[in-house]
C-alpha atoms as a PDB file:
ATOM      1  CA  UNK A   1      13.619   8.600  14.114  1.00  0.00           C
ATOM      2  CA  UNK A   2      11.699   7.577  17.489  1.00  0.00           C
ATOM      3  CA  UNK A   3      10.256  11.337  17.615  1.00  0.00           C
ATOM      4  CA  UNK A   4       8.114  10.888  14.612  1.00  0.00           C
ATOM      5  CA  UNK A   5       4.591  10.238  14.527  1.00  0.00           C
ATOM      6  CA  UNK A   6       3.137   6.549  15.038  1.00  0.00           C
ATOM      7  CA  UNK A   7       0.682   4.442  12.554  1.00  0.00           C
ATOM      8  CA  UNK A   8      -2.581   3.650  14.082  1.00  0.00           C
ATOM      9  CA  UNK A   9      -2.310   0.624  15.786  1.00  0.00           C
ATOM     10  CA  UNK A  10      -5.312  -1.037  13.536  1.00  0.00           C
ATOM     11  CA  UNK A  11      -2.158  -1.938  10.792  1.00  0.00           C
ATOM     12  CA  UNK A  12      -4.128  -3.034   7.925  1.00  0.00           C
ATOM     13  CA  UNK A  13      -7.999  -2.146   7.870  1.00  0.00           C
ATOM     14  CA  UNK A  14     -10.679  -2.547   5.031  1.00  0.00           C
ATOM     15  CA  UNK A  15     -11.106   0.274   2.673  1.00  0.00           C
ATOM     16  CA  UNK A  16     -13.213   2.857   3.980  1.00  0.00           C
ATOM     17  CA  UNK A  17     -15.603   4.965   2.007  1.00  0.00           C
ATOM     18  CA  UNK A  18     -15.162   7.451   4.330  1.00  0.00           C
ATOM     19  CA  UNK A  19     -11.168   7.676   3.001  1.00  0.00           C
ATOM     20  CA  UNK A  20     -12.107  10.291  -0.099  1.00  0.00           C
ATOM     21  CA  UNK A  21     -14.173  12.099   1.919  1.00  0.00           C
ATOM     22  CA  UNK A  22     -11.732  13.104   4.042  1.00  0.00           C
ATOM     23  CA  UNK A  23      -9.001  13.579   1.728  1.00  0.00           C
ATOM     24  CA  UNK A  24     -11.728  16.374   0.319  1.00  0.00           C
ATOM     25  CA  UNK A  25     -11.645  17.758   3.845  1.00  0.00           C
ATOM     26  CA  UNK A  26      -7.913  17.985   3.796  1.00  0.00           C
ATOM     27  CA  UNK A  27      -6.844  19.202   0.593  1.00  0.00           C
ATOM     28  CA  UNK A  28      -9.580  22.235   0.924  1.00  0.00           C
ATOM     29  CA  UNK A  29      -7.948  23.291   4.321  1.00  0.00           C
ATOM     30  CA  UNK A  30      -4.882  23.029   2.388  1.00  0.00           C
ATOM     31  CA  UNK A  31      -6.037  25.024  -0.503  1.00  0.00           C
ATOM     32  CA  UNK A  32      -7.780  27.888   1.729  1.00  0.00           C
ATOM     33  CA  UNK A  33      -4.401  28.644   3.608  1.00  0.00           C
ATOM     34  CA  UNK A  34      -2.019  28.212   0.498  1.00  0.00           C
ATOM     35  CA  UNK A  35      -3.904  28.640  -2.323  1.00  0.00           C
ATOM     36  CA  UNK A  36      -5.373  27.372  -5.340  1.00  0.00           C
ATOM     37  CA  UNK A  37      -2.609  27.198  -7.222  1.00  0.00           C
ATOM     38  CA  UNK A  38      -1.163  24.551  -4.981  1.00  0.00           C
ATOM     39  CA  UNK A  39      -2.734  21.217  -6.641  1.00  0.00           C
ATOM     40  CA  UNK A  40      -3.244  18.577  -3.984  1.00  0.00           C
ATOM     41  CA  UNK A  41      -4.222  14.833  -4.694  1.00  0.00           C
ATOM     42  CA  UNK A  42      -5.103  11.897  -3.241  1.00  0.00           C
ATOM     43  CA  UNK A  43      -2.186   9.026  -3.078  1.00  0.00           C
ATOM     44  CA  UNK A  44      -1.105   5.883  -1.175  1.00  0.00           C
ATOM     45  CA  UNK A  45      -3.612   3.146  -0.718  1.00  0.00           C
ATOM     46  CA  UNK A  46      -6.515   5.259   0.900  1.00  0.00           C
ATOM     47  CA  UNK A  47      -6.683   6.781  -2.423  1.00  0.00           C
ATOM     48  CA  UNK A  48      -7.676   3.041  -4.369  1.00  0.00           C
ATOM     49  CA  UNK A  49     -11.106   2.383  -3.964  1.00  0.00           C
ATOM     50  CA  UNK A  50     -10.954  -1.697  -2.585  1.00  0.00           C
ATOM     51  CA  UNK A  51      -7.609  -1.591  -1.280  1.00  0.00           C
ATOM     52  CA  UNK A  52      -7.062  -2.293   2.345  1.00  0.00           C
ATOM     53  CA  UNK A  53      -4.382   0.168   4.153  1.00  0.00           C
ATOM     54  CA  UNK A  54      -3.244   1.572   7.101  1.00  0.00           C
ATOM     55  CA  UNK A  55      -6.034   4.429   7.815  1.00  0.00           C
ATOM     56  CA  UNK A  56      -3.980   7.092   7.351  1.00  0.00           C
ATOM     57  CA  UNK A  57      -4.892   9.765   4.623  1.00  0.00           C
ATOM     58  CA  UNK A  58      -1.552  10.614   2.040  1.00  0.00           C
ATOM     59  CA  UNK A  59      -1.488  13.900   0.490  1.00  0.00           C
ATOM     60  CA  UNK A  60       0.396  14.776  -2.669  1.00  0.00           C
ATOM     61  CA  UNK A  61       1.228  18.431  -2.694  1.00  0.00           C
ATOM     62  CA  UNK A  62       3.089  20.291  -6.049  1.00  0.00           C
ATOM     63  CA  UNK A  63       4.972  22.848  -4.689  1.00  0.00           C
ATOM     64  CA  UNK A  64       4.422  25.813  -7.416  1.00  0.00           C
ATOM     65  CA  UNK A  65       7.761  26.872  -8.738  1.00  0.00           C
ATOM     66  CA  UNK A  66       7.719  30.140  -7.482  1.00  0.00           C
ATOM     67  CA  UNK A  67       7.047  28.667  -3.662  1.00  0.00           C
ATOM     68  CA  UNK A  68       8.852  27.184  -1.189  1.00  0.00           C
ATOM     69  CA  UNK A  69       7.536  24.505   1.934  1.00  0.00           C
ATOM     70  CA  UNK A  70       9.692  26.743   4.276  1.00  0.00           C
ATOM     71  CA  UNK A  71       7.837  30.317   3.266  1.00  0.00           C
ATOM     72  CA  UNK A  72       4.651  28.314   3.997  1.00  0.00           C
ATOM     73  CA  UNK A  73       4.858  26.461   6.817  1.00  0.00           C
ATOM     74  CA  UNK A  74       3.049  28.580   9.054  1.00  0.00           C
ATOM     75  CA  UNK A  75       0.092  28.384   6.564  1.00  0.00           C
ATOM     76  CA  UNK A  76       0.558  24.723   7.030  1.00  0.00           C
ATOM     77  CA  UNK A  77       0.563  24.993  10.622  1.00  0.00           C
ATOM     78  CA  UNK A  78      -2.445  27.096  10.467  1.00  0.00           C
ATOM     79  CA  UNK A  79      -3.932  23.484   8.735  1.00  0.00           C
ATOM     80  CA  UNK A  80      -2.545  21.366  11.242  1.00  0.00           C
ATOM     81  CA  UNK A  81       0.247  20.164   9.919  1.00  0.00           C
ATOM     82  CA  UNK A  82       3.460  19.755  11.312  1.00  0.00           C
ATOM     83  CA  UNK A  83       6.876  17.900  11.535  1.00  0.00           C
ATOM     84  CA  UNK A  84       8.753  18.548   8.374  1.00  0.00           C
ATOM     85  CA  UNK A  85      10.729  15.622   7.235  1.00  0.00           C
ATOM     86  CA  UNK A  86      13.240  15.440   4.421  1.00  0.00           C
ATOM     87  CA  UNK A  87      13.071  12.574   2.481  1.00  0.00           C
ATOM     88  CA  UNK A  88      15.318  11.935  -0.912  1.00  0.00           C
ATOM     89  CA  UNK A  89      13.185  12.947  -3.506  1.00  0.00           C
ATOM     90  CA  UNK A  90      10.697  15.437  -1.237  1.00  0.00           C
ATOM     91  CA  UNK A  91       9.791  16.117   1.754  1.00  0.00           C
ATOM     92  CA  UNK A  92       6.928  15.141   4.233  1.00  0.00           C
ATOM     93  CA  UNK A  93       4.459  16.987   7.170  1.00  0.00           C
ATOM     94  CA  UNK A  94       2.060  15.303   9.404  1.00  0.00           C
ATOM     95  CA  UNK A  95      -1.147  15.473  11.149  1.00  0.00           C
ATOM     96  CA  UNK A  96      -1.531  14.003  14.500  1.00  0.00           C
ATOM     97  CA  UNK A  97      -3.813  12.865  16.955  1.00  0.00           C
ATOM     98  CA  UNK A  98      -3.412  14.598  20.448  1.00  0.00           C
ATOM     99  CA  UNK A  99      -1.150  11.100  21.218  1.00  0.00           C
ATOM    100  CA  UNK A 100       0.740  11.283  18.383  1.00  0.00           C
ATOM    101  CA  UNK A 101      -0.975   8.921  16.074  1.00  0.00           C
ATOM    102  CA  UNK A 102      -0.592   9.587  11.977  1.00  0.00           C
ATOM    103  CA  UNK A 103      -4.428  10.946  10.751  1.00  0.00           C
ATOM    104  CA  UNK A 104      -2.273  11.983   7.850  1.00  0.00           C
ATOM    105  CA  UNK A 105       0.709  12.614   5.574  1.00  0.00           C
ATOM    106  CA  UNK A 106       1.434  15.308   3.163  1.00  0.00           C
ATOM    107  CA  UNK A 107       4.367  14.410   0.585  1.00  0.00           C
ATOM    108  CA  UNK A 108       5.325  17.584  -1.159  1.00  0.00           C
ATOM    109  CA  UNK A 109       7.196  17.707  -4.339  1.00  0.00           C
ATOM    110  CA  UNK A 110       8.895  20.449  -5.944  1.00  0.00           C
ATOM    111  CA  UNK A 111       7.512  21.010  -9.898  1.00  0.00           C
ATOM    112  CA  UNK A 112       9.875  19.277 -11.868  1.00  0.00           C
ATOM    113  CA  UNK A 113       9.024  16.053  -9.855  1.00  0.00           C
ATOM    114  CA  UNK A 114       5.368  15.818  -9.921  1.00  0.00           C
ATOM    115  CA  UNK A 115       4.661  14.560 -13.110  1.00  0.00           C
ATOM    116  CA  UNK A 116       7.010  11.535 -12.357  1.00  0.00           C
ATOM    117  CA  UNK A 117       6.946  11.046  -8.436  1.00  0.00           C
ATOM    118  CA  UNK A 118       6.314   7.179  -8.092  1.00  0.00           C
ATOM    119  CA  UNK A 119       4.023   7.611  -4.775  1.00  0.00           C
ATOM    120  CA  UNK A 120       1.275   9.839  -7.631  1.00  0.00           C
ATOM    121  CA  UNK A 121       2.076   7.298 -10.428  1.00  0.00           C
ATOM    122  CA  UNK A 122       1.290   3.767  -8.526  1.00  0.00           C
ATOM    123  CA  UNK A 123      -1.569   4.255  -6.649  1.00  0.00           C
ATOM    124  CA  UNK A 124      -2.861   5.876  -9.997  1.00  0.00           C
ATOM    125  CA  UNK A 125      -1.951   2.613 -12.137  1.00  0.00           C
ATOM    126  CA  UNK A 126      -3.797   0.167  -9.048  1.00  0.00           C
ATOM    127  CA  UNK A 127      -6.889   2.691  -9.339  1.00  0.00           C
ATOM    128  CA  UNK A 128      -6.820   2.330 -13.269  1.00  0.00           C
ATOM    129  CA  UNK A 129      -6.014  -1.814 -13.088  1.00  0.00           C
ATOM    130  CA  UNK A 130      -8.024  -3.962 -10.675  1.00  0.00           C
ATOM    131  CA  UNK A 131      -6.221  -7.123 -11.110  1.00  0.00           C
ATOM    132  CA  UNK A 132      -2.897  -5.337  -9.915  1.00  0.00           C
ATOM    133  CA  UNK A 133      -4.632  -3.692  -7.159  1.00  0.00           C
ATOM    134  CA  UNK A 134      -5.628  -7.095  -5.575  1.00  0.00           C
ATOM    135  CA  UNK A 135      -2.406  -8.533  -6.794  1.00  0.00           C
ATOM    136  CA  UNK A 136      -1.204  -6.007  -4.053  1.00  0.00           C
ATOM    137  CA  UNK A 137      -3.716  -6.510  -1.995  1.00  0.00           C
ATOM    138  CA  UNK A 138      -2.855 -10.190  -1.597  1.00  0.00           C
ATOM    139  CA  UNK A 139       0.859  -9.378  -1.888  1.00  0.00           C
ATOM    140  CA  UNK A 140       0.184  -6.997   1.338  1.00  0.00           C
ATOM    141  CA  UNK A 141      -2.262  -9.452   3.458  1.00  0.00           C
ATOM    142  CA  UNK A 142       0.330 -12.360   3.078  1.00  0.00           C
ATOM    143  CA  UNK A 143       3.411 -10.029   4.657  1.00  0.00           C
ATOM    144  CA  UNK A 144       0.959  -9.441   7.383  1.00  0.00           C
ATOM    145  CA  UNK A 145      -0.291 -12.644   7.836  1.00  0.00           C
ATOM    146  CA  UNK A 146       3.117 -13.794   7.950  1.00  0.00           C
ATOM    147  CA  UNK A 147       4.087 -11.359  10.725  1.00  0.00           C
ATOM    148  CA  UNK A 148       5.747  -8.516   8.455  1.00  0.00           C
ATOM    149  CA  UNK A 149       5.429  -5.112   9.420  1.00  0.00           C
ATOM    150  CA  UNK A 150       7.547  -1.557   9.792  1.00  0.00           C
ATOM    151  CA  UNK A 151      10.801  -1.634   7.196  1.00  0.00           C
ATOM    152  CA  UNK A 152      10.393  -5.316   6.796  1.00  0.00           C
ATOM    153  CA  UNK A 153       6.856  -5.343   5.771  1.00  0.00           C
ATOM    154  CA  UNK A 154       7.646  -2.095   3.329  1.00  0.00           C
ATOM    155  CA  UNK A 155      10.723  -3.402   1.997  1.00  0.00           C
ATOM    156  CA  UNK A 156       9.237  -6.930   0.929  1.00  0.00           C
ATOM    157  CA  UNK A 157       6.530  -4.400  -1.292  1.00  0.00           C
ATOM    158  CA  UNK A 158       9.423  -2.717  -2.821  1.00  0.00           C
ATOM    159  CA  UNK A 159      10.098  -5.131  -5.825  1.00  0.00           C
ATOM    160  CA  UNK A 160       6.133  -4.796  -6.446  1.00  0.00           C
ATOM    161  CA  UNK A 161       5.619  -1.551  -6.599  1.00  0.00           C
ATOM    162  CA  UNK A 162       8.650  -1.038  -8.595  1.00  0.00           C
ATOM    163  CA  UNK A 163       7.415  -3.511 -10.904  1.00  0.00           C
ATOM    164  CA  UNK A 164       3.922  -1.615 -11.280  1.00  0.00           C
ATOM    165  CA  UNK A 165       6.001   2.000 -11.574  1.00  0.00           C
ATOM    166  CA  UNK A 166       8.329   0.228 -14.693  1.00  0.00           C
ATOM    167  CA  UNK A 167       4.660  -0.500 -16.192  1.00  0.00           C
ATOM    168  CA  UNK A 168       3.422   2.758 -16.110  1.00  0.00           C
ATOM    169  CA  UNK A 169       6.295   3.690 -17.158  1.00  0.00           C
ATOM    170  CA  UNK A 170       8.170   6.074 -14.279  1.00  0.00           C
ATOM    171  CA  UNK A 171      11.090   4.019 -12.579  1.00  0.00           C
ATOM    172  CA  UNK A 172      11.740   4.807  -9.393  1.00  0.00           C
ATOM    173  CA  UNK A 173      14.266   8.143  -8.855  1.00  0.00           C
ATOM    174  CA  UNK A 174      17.730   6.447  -8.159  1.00  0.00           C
ATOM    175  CA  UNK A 175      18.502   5.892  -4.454  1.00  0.00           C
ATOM    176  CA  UNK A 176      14.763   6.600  -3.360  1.00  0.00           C
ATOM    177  CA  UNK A 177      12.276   4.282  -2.624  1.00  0.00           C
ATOM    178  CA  UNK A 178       8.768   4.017  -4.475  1.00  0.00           C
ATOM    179  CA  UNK A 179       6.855   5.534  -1.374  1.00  0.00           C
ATOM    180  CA  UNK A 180       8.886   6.625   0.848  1.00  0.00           C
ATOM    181  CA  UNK A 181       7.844   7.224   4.593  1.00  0.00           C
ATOM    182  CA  UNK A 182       8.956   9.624   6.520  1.00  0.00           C
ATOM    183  CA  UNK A 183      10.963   7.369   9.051  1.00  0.00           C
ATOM    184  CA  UNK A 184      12.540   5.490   6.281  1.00  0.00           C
ATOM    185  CA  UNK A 185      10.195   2.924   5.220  1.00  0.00           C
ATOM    186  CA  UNK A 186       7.390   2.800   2.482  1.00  0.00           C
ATOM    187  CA  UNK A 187       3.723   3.385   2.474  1.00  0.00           C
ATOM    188  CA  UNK A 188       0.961   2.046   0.644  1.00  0.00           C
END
């Protein structure tokens, strides 16, 4: 999975105000080429004000039941996106910086899956409870600090955000992870 796209070599940064603005910017390019009736939201850890993350922008696309990713890619294209990726429970496109550095990562999900996909449902619980998000926030800063990072730093997150998607209420799918990436590991 060498070919796909590279995370800014920042690693963790601050939250950003400047995160929901461009996640605005995004999802309306996405809705003038596809549509409104493709919903689009805001996910990963760009999406919880206070959180620090990777600057990378994640995308939650429904896919409308009467769609398909593959009829559409050339309107994603037209949008700059690129490089589907099938993952377990949906599948992934990307937009790039001319030297192939993320900017940004749509995870699309067919209907049935939306109102339960684990990469909507935690981000939305950390937004909604303060003392989890900096629970994370710590949990992520230590596995940094301690030298952590790629499937190593995701996979020590994945009993955490497990834990926070049993509270809300939406375990994980079976053999998927909570946020999957597209080469394997997990965002947020």
């Amino acid at each position: 999975m060498g070919n796909q796209p590279r995370y800014p070599s920042a690693g963790l940064v601050p939250y950003d105000p400047a995160w929901p603005v461009r996640y605005v910017e995004l999802a309306g390019s996405l809705q003038q080429v596809l549509g409104d009736h493709w919903q689009v939201e805001h996910i990963g850890s760009t999406s919880v004000p206070g959180l620090l993350a990777k600057p990378v922008i994640d995308l939650a696309v429904r896919i409308p039941e009467q769609e398909t990713v593959h009829d559409n890619l050339r309107a994603f294209a037209t949008a700059g996106w690129t490089g589907m990726t099938p993952l377990p429970t949906h599948q992934a496109l990307f937009q790039v910086d001319h030297d192939g550095t993320r900017r940004a990562i749509a995870h699309l999900f067919p209907a049935d899956r939306w109102p339960t996909a684990s990469q909507r449902v935690f981000p939305a619980w950390l937004r909604a409870h303060p003392a989890d998000r900096d629970a994370y926030a710590n949990l992520k800063q230590t596995l940094r600090c301690g030298g952590l990072w790629g499937h190593d730093y995701t996979n020590a997150k994945a009993a955490f955000v497990q834990h926070i998607c049993a509270k809300a209420g939406v375990p994980p799918p079976e053999g998927a992870s909570d946020s999957e990436e597209p080469d394997g590991s997990r965002s947020n």
